[in-house]
N, C-alpha and C. Protein backbone atom coordinates (compact mmCIF):
# COMPACT_ATOMS: atom_id res chain seq x y z
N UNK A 1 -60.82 -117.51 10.38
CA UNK A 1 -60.87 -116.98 9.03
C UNK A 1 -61.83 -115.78 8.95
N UNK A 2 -62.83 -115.68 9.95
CA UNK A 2 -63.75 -114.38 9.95
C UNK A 2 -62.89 -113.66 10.05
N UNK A 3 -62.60 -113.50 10.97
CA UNK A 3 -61.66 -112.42 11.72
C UNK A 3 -60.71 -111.81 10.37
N UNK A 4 -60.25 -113.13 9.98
CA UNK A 4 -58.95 -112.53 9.08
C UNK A 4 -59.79 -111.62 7.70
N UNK A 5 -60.75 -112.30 7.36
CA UNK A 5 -61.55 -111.63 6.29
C UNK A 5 -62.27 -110.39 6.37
N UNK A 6 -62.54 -109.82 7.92
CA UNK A 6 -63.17 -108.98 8.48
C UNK A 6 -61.82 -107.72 8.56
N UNK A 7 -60.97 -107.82 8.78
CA UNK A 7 -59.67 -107.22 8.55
C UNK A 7 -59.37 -107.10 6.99
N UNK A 8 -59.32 -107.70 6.22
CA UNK A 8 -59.05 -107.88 4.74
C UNK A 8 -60.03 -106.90 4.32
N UNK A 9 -60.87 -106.87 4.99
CA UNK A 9 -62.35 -106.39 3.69
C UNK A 9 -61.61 -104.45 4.49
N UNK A 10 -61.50 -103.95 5.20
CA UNK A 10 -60.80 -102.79 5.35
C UNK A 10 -59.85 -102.12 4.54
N UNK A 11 -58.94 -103.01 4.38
CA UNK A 11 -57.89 -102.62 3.23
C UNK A 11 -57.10 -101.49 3.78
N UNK A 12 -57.03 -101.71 5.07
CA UNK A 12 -55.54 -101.04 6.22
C UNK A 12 -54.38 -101.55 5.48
N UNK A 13 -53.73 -99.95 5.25
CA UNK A 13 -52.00 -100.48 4.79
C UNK A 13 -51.55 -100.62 6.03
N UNK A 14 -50.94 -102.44 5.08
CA UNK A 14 -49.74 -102.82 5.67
C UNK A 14 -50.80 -104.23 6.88
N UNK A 15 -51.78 -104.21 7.18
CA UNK A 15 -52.71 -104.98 8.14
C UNK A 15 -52.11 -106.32 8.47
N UNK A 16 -51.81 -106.64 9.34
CA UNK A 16 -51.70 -108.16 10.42
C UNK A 16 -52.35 -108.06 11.34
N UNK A 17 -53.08 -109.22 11.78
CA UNK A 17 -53.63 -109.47 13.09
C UNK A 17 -52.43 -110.74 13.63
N UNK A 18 -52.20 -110.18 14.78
CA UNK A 18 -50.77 -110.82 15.76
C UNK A 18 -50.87 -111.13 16.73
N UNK A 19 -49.85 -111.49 17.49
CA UNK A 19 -50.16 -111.50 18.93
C UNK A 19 -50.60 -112.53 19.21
N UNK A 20 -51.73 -112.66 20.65
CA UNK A 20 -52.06 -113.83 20.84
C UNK A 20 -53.13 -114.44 20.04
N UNK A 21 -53.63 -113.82 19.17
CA UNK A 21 -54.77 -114.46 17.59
C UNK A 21 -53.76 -115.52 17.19
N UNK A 22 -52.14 -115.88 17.19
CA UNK A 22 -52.03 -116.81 16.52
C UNK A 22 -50.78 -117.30 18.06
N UNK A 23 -50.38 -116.49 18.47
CA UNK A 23 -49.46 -117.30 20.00
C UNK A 23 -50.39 -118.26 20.62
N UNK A 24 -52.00 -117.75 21.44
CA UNK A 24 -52.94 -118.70 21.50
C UNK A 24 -53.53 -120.08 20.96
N UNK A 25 -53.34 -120.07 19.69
CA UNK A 25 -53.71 -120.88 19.52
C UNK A 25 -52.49 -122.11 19.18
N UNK A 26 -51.70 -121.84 19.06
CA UNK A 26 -50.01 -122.54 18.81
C UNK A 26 -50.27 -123.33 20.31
N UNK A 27 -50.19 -122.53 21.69
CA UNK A 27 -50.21 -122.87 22.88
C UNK A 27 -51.10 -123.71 22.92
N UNK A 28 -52.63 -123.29 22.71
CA UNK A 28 -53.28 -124.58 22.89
C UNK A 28 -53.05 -125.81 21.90
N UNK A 29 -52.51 -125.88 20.93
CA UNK A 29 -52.49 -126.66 20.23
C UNK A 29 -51.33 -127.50 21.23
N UNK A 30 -50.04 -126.78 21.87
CA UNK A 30 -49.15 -127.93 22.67
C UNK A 30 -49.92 -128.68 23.77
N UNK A 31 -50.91 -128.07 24.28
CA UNK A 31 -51.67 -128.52 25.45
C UNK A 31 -52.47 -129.69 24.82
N UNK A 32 -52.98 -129.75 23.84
CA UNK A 32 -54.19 -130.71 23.14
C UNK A 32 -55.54 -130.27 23.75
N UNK A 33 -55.52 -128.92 23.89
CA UNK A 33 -56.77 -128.34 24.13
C UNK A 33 -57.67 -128.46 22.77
N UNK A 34 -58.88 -129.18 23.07
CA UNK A 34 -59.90 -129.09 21.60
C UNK A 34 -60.81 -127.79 21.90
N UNK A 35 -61.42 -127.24 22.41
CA UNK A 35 -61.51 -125.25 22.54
C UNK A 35 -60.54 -124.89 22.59
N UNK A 36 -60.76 -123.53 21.50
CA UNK A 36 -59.68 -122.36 21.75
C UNK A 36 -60.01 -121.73 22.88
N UNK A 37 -58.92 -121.34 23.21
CA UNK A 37 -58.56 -120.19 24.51
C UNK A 37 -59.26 -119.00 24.10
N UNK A 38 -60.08 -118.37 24.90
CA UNK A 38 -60.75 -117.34 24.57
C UNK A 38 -59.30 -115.89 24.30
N UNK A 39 -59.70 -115.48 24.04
CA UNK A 39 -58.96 -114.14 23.42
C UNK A 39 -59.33 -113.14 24.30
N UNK A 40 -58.20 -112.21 25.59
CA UNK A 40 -58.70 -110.65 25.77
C UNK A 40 -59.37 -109.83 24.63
N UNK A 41 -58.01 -109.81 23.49
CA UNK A 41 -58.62 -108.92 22.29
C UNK A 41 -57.96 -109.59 20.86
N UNK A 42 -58.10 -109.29 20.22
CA UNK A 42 -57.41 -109.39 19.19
C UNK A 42 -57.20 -108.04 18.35
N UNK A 43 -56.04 -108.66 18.57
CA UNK A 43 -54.68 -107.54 17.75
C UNK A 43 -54.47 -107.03 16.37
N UNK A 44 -54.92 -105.87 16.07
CA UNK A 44 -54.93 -105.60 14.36
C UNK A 44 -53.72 -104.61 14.34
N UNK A 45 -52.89 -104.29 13.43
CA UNK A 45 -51.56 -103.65 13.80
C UNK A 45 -51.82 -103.41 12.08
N UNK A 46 -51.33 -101.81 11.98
CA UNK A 46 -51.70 -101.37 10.43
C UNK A 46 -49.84 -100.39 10.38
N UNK A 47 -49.79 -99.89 9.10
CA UNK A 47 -49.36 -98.68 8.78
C UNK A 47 -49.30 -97.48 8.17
N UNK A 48 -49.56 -96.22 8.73
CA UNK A 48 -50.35 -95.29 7.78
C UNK A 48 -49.48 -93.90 8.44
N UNK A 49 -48.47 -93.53 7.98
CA UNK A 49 -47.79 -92.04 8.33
C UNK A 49 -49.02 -91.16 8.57
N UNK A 50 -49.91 -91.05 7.02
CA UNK A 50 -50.45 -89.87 6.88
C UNK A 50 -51.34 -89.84 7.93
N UNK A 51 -52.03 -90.56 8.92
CA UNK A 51 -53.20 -90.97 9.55
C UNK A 51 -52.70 -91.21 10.84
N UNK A 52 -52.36 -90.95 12.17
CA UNK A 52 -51.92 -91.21 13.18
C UNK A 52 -52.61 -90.87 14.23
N UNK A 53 -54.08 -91.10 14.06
CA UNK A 53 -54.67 -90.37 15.19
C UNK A 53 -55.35 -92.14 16.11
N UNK A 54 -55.53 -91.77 17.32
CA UNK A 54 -56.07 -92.47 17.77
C UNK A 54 -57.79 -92.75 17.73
N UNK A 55 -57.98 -91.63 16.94
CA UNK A 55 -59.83 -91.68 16.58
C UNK A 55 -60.22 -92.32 15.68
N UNK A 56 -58.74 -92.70 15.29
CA UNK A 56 -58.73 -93.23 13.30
C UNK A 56 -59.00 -95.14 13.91
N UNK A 57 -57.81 -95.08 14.88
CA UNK A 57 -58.04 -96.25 15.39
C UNK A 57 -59.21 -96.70 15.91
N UNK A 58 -60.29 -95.83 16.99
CA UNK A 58 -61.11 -96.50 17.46
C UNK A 58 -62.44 -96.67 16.40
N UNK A 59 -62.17 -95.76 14.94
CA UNK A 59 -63.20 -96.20 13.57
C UNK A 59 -62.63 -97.64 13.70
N UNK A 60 -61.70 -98.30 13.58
CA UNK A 60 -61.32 -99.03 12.82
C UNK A 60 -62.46 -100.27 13.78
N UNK A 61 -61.74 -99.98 14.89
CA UNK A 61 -62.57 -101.21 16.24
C UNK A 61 -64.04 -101.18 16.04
N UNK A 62 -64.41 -99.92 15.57
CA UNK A 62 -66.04 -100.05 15.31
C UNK A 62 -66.18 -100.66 14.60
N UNK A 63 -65.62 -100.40 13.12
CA UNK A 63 -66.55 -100.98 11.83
C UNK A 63 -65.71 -103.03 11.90
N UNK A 64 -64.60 -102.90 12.81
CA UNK A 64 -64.82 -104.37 12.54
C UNK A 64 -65.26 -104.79 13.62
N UNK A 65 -65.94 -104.18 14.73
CA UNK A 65 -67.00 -104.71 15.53
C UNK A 65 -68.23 -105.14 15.22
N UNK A 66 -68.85 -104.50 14.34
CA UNK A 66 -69.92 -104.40 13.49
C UNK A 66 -69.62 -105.41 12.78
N UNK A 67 -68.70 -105.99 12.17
CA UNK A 67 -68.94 -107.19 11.07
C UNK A 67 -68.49 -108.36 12.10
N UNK A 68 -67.88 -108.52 13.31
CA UNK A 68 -67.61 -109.25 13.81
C UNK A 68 -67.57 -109.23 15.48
N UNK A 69 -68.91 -108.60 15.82
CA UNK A 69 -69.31 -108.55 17.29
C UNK A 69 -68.55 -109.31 18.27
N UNK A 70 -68.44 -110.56 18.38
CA UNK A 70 -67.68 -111.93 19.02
C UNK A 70 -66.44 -111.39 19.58
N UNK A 71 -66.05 -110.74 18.72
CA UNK A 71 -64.22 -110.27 19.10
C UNK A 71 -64.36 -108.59 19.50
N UNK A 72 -63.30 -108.72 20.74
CA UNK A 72 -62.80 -107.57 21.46
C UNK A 72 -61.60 -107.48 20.54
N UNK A 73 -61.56 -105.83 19.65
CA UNK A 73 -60.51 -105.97 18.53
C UNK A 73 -59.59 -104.58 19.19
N UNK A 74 -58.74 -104.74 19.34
CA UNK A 74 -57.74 -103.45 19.38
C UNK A 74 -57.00 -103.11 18.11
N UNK A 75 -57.19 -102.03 17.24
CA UNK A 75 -56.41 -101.33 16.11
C UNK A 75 -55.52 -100.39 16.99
N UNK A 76 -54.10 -101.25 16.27
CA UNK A 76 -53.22 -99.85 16.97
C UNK A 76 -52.36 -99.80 15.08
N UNK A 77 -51.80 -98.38 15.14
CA UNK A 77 -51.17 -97.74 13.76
C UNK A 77 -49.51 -98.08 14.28
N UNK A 78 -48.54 -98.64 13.78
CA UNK A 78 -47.54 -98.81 13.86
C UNK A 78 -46.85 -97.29 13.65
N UNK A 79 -47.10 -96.65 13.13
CA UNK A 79 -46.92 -95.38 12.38
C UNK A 79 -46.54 -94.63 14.02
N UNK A 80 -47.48 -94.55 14.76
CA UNK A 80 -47.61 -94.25 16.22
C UNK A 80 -46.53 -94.37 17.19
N UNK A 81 -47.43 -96.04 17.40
CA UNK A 81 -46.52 -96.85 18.23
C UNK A 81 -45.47 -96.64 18.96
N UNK A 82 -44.62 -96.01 18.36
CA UNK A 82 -43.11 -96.13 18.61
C UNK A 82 -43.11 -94.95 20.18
N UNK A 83 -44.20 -94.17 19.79
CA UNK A 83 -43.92 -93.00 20.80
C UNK A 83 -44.21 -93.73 22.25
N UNK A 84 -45.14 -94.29 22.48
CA UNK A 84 -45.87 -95.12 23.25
C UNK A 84 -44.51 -96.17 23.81
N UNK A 85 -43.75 -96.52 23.41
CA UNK A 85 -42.85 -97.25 23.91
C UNK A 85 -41.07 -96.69 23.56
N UNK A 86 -41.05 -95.15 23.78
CA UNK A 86 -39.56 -94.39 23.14
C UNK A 86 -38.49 -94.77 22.60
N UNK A 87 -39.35 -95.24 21.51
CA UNK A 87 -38.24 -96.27 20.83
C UNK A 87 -38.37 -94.92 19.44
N UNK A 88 -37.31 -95.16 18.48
CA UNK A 88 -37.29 -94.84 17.33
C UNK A 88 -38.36 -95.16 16.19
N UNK A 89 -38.73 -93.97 15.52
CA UNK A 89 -40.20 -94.80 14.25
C UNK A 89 -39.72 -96.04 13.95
N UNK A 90 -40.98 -96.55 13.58
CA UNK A 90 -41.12 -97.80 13.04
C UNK A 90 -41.32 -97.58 11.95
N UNK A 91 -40.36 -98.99 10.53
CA UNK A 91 -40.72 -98.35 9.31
C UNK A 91 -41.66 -99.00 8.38
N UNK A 92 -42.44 -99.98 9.47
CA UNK A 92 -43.47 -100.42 8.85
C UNK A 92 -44.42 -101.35 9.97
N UNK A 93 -45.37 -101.95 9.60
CA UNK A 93 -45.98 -102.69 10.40
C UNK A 93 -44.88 -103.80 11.06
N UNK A 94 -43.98 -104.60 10.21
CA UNK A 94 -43.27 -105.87 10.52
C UNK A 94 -42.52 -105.20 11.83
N UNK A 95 -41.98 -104.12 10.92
CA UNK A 95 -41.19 -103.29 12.56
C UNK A 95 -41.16 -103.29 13.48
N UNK A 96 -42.86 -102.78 13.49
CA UNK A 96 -43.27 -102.63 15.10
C UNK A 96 -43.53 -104.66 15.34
N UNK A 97 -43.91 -104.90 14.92
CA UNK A 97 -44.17 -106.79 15.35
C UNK A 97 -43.04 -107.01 16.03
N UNK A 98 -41.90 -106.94 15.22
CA UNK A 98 -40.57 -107.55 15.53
C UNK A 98 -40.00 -106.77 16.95
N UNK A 99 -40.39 -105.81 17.23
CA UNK A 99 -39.38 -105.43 18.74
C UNK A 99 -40.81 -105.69 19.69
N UNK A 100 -42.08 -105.72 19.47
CA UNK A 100 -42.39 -106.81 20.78
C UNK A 100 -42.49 -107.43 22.13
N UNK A 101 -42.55 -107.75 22.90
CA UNK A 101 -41.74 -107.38 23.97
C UNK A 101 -41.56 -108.87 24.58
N UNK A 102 -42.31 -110.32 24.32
CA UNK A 102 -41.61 -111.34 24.30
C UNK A 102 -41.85 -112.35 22.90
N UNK A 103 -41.07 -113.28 22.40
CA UNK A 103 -41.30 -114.00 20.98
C UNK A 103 -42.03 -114.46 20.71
N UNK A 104 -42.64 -115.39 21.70
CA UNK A 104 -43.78 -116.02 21.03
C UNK A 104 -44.94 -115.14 20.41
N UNK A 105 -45.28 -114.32 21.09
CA UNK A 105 -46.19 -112.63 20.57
C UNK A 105 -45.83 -112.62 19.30
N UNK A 106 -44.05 -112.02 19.03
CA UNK A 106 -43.70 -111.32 17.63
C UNK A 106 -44.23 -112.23 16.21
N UNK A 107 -45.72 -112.25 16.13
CA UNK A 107 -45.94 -113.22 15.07
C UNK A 107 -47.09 -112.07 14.51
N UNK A 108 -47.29 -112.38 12.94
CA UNK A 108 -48.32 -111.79 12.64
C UNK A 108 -49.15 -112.57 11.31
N UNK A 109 -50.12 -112.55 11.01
CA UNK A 109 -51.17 -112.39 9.49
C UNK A 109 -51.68 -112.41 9.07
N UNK A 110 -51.87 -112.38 7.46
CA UNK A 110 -52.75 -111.83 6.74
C UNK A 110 -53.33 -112.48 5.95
N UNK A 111 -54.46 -112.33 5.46
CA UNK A 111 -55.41 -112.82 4.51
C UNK A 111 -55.22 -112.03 3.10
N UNK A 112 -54.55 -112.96 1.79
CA UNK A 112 -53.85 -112.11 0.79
C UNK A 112 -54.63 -112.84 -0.15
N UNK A 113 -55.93 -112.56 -0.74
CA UNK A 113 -56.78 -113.29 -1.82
C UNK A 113 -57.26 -114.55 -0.85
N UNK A 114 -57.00 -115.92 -0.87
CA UNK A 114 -56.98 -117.05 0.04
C UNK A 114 -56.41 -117.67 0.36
N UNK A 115 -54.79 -116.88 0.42
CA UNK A 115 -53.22 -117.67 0.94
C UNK A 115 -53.33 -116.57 2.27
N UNK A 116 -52.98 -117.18 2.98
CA UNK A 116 -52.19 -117.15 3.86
C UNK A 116 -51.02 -116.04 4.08
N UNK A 117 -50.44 -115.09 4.73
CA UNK A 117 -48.94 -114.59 4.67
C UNK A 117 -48.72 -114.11 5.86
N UNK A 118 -47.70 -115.02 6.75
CA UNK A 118 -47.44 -114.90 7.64
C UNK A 118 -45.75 -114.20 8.11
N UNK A 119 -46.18 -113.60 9.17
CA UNK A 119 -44.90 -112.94 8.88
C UNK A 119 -44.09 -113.14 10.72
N UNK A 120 -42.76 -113.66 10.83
CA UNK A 120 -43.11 -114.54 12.52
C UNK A 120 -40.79 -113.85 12.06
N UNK A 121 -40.91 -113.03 12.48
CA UNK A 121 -39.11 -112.75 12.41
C UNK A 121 -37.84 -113.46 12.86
N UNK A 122 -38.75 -113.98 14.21
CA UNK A 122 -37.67 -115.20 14.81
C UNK A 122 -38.59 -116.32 14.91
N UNK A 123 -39.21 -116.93 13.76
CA UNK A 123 -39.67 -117.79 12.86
C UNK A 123 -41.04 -118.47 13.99
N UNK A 124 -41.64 -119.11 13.52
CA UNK A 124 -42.77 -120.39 14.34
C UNK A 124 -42.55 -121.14 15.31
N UNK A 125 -40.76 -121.84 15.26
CA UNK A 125 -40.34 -122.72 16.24
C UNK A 125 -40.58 -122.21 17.31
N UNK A 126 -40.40 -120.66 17.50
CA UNK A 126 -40.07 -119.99 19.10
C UNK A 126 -41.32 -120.44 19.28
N UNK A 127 -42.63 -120.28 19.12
CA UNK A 127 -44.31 -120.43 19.93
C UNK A 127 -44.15 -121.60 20.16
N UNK A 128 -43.51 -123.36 19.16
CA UNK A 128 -43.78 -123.86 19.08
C UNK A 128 -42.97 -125.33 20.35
N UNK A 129 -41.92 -123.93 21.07
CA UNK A 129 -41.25 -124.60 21.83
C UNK A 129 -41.90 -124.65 23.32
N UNK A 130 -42.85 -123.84 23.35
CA UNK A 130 -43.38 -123.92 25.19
C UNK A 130 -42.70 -123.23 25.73
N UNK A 131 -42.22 -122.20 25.12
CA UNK A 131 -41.20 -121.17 26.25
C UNK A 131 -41.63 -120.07 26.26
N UNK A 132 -41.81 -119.28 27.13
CA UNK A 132 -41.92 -117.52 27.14
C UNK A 132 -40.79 -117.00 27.21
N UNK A 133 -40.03 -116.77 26.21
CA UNK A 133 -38.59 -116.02 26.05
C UNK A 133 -38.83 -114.45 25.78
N UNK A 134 -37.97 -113.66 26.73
CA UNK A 134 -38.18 -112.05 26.28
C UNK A 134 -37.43 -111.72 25.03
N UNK A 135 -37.53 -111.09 24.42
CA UNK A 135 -37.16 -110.34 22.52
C UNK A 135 -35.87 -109.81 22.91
N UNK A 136 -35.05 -110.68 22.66
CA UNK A 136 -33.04 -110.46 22.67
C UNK A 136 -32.84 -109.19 22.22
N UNK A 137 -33.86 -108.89 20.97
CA UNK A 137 -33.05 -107.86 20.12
C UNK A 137 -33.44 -106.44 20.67
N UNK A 138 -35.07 -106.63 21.31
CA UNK A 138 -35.06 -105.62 22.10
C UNK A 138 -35.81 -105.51 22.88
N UNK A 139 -34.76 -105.92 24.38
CA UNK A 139 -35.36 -106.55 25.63
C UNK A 139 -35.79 -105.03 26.22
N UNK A 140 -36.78 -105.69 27.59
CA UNK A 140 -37.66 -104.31 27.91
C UNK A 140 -37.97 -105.55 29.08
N UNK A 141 -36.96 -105.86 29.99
CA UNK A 141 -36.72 -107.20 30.98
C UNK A 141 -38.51 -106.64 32.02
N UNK A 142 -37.94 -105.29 32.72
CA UNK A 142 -38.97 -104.88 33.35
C UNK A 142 -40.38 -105.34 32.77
N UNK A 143 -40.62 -104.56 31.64
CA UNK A 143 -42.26 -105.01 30.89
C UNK A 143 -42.48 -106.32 30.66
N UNK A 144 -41.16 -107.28 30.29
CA UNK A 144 -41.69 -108.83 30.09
C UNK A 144 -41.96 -108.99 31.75
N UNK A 145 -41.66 -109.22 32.42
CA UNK A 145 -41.68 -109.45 33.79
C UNK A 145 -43.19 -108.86 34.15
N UNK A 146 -43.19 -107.85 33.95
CA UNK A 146 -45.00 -107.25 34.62
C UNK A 146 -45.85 -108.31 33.78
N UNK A 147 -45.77 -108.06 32.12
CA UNK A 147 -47.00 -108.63 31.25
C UNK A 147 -47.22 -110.53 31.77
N UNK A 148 -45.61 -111.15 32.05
CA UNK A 148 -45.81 -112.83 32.34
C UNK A 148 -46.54 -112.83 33.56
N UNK A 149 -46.20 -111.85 34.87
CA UNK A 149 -47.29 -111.87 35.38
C UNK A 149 -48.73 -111.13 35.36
N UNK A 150 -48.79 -110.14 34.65
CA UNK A 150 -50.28 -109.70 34.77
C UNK A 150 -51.21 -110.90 33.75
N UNK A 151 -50.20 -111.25 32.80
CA UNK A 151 -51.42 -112.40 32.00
C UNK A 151 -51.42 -113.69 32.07
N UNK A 152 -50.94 -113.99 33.24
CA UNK A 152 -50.82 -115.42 33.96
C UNK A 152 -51.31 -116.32 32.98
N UNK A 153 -50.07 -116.13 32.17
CA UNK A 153 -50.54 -117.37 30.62
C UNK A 153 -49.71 -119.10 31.27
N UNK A 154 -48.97 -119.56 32.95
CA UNK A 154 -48.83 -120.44 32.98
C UNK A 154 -49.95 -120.89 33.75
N UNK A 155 -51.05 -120.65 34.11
CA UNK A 155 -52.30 -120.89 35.08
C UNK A 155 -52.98 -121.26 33.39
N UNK A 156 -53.26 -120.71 32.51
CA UNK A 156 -54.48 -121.22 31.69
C UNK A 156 -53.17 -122.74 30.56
N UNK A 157 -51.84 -122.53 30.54
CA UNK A 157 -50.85 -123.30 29.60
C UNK A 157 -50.05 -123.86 30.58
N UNK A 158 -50.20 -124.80 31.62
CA UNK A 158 -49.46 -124.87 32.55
C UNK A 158 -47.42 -125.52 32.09
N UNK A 159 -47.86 -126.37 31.07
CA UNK A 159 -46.89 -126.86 30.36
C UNK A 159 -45.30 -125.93 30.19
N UNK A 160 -45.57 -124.41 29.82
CA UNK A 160 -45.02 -123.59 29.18
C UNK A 160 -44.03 -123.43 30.44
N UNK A 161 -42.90 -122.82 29.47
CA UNK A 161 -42.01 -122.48 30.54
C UNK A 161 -41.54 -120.98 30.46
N UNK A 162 -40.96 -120.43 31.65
CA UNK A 162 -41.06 -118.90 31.38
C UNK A 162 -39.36 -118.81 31.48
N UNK A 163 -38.27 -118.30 30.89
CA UNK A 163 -37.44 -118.18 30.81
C UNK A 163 -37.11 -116.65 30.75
N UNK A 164 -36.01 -116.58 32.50
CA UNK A 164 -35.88 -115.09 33.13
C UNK A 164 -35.12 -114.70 32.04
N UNK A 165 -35.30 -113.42 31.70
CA UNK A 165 -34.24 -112.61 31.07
C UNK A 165 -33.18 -112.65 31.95
């Protein structure tokens, strides 16, 4: 809830924190791990046309470093994004969430007053099945294949299963 409130208090259009901030902890929850899995970074994903710089982004990592030291935070602008992976703009934050590059990832959210709003396109079940499935709608077989192995998520979730594209 820091985290999410530490993001909130910014007031980034369009703001989710995604990724493994909420895939992580789904996973450990199948394991019956009582610690969370430490986090590389956590994922803040905004949208802002007018603003597309990457300097804009690394303000962002400062000032919520500063309220929340603990976390390694990556701000990336959806607005961007798209170039970085030659895909077509994205027309909003959900956008970029949803193409992704495997499902359990495509999850995101937000802190909206003190609800909750989560936004998950091919819904909760996918994290909640133990599978690493690559994104049907828009596979990128090569990159799932490097990331399952560079982040050897079945060594820390042994349970999980990785399903080849």
């Amino acid at each position: 809830m820091a985290c999410l409130r530490a993001v909130a208090s910014l007031e980034l259009p369009d703001a989710m924190i995604g990724a493994g901030f909420i895939r992580n902890m789904i996973w450990d929850a199948l394991h019956q791990y009582s610690v969370a899995s430490p986090l590389n970074d956590i994922d803040v994903v905004y949208f802002d046309k007018a603003d597309t710089s990457r300097a804009t982004e690394q303000d962002y990592e400062q000032r919520l470093a500063a309220m929340y030291p603990a976390a390694n935070w990556e701000v990336r602008n959806q607005a961007r994004m798209h170039t970085c992976h030659n895909d077509v703009a994205y027309q909003d934050t959900s956008d970029g969430i949803r193409r992704w590059v495997e499902l359990p990832t495509c999850v995101g959210v937000k802190l909206c007053g003190d609800q909750l709003r989560w936004f998950a396109p091919y819904g909760l079940r996918e994290n909640w099945k133990g599978e690493i499935r690559i994104n049907p709608e828009f596979p990128r077989p090569a990159v799932f294949t490097q990331r399952v192995a560079k982040k050897d998520w079945l060594s820390r979730w042994p349970h999980l299963t990785v399903v080849q594209p």
